[in-house]
Protein backbone atom coordinates (compact mmCIF):
# COMPACT_ATOMS: atom_id res chain seq x y z
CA UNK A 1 14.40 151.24 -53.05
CA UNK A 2 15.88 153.46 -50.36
CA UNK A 3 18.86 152.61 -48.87
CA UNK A 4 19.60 151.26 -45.59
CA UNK A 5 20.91 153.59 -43.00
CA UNK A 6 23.38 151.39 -41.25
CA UNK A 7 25.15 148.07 -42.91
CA UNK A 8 26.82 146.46 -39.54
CA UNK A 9 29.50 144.09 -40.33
CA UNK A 10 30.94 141.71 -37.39
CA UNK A 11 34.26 140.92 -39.68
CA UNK A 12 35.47 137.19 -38.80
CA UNK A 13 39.20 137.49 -39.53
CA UNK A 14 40.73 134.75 -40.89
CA UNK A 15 44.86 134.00 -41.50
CA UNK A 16 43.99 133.34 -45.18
CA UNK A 17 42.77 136.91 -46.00
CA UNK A 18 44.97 138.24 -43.41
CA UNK A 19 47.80 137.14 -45.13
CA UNK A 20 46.75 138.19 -48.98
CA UNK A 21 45.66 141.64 -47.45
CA UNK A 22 49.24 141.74 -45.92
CA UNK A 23 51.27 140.92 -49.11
CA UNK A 24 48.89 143.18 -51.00
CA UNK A 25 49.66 146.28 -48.95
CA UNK A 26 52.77 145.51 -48.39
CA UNK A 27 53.91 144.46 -51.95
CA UNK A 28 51.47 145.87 -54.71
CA UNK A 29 50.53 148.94 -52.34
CA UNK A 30 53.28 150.44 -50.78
CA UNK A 31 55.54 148.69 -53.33
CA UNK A 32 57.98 147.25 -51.21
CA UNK A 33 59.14 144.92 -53.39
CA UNK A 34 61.26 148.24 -55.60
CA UNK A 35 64.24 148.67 -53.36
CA UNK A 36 65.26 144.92 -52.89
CA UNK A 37 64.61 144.60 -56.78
CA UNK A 38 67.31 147.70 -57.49
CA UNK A 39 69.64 146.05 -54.72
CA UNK A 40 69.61 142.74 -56.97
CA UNK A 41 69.50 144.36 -60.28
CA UNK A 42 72.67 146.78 -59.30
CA UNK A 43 74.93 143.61 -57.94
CA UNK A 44 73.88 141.16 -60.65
CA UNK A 45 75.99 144.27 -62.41
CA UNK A 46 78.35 143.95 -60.56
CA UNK A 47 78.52 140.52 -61.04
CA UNK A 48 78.31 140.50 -64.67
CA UNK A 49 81.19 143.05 -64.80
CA UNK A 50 83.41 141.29 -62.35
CA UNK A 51 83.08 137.35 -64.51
CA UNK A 52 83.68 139.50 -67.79
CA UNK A 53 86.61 141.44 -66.13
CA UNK A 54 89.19 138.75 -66.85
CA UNK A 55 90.97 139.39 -63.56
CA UNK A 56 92.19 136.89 -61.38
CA UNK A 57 89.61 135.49 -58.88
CA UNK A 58 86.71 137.04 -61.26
CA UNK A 59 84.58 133.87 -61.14
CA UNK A 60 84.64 133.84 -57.30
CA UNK A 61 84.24 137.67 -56.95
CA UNK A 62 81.14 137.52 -59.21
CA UNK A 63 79.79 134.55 -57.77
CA UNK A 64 79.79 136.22 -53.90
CA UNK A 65 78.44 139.61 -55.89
CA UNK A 66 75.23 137.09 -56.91
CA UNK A 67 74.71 135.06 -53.80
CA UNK A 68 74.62 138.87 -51.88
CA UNK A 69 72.30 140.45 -54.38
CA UNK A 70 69.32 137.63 -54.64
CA UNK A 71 70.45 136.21 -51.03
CA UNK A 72 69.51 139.72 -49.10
CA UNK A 73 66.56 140.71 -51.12
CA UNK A 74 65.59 136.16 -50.57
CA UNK A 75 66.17 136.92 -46.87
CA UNK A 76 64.27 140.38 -46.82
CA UNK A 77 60.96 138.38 -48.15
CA UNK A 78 61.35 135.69 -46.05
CA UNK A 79 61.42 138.06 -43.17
CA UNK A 80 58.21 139.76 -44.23
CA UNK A 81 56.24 136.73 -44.08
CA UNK A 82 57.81 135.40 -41.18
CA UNK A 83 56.66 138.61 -39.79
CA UNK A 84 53.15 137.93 -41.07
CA UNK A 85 52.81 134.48 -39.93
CA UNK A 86 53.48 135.52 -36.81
CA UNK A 87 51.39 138.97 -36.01
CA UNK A 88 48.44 136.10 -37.34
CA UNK A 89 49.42 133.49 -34.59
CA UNK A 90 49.75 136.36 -31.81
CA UNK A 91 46.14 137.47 -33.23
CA UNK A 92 44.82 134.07 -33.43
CA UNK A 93 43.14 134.20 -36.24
CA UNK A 94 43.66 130.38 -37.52
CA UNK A 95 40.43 129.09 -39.09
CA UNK A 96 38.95 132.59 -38.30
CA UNK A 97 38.28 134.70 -34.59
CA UNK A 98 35.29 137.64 -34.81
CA UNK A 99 38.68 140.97 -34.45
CA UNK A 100 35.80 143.76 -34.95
CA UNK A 101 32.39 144.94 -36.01
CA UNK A 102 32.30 147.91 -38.53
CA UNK A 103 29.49 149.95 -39.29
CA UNK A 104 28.88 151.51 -42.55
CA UNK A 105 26.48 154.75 -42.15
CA UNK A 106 25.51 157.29 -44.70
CA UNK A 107 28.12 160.28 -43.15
CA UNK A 108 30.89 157.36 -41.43
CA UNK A 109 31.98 154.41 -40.51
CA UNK A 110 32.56 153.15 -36.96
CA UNK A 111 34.92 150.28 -35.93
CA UNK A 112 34.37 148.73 -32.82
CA UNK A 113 37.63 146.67 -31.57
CA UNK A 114 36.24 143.24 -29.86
CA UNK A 115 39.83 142.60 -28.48
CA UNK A 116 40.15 146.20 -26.74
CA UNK A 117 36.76 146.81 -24.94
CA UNK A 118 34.85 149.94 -25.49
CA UNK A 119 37.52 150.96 -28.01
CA UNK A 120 35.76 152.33 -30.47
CA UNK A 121 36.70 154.55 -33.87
CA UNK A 122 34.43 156.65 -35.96
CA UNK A 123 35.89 157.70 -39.58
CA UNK A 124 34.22 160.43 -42.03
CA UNK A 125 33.70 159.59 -45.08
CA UNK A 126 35.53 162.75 -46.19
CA UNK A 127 38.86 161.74 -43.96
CA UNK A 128 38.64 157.75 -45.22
CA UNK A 129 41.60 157.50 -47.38
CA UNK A 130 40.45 155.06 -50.02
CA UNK A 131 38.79 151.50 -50.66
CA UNK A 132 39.70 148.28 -52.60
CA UNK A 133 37.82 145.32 -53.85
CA UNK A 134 39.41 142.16 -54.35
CA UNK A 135 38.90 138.81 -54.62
CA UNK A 136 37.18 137.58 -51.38
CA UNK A 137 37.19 140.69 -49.53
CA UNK A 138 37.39 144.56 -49.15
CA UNK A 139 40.16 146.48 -47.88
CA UNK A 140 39.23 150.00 -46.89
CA UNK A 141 41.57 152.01 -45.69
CA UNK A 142 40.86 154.34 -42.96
CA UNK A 143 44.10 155.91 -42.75
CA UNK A 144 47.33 155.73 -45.21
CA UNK A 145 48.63 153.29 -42.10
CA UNK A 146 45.45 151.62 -40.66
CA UNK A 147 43.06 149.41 -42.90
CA UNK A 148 40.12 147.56 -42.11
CA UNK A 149 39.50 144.13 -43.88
CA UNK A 150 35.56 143.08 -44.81
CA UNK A 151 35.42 139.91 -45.97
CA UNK A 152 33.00 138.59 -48.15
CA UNK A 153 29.59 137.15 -46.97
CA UNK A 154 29.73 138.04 -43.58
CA UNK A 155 26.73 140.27 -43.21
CA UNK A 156 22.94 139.90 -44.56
CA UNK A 157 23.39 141.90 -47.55
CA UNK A 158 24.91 141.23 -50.83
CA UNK A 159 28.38 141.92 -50.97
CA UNK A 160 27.75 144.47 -53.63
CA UNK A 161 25.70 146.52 -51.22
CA UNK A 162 28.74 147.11 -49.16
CA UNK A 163 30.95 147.95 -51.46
CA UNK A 164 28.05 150.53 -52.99
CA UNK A 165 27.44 151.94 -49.56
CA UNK A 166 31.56 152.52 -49.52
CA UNK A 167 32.03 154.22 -53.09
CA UNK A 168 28.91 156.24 -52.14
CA UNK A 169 30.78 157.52 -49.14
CA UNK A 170 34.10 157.61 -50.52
CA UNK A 171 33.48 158.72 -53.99
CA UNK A 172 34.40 156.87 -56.83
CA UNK A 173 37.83 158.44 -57.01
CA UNK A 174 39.00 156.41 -53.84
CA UNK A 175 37.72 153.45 -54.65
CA UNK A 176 39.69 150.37 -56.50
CA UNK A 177 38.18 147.16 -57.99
CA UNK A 178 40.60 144.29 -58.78
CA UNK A 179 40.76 143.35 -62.21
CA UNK A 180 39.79 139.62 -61.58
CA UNK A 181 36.80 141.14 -60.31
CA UNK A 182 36.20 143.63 -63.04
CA UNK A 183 36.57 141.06 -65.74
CA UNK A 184 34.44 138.42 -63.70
CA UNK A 185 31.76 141.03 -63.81
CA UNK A 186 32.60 141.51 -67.64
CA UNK A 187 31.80 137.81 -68.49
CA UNK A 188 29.05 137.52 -66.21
């Protein structure tokens, strides 16, 4: 069976998936979850030294030490999806809202932008920075700053199809599958 020449996906964003593919990049990705872990490790330390010092006022020293090191990296969190909720109310998305259509040729991929008229960007294969699979939908990643979510079931192939079509233009090398998914395929 030969394959199609264009797979044209009009993504339906929703703030579900917009908010997993946020703490994914964000977190497991770009792994911004290190530094605030260090900051709490290094003044829990601190803290531990100061209550076994023996000195006067050791209890209270080590107890502002603590509520510093897990209150900042708390706060720092808390921030991040604050920040999400919001960029997914200024978008919209809710229940879902149609944000662009992508198009999956044999050489490219083109996004069209449905908020920003006419906008459109075409992305080689070659200069696509990688793809992931995961649960519910695929992230591929245009840029090292600029994804594109594709949910599942939004277009009339199988999901598989799409994700074929991408490791076939990205190479294998680029692309990631999600272990839920790899041992869901496992045990059939």
């Amino acid at each position: 069976m030969a394959a199609r020449q264009d797979i044209v996906i009009p993504v339906k964003l929703d703030e579900k998936t917009f908010r997993r593919f946020a703490r994914f990049d964000m977190l497991r990705l770009r792994k911004r979850w290190v530094r605030p872990a260090v900051f709490a490790l290094i003044f829990c330390a601190f803290a531990m030294v100061a209550l076994f010092s023996r000195l006067p006022q050791s209890g209270l020293i080590a107890a502002v030490l603590l509520a510093v090191g897990l209150g900042l990296p708390v706060v720092y969190v808390g921030m991040f999806l604050s920040q999400v909720n919001l960029q997914a109310d200024k978008w919209k998305l809710g229940k879902g809202r149609h944000v662009y259509t992508v198009t999956l040729r044999l050489r490219d991929f083109t996004v069209v932008n449905t908020r920003k008229a006419g906008e459109a960007v075409t992305v080689p294969w070659a200069e696509a920075r990688q793809a992931y699979r995961m649960r519910g939908c695929i992230y591929l990643y245009a840029s090292p700053a600029k994804a594109f979510l594709l949910p599942d079931g939004q277009v009339g192939v199988p999901d598989a199809e799409v994700w074929n079509r991408i490791v076939q233009g990205l190479g294998k090398e680029k692309c990631r599958i999600s272990l839920w998914l790899k041992l869901r395929e496992k045990l059939g």
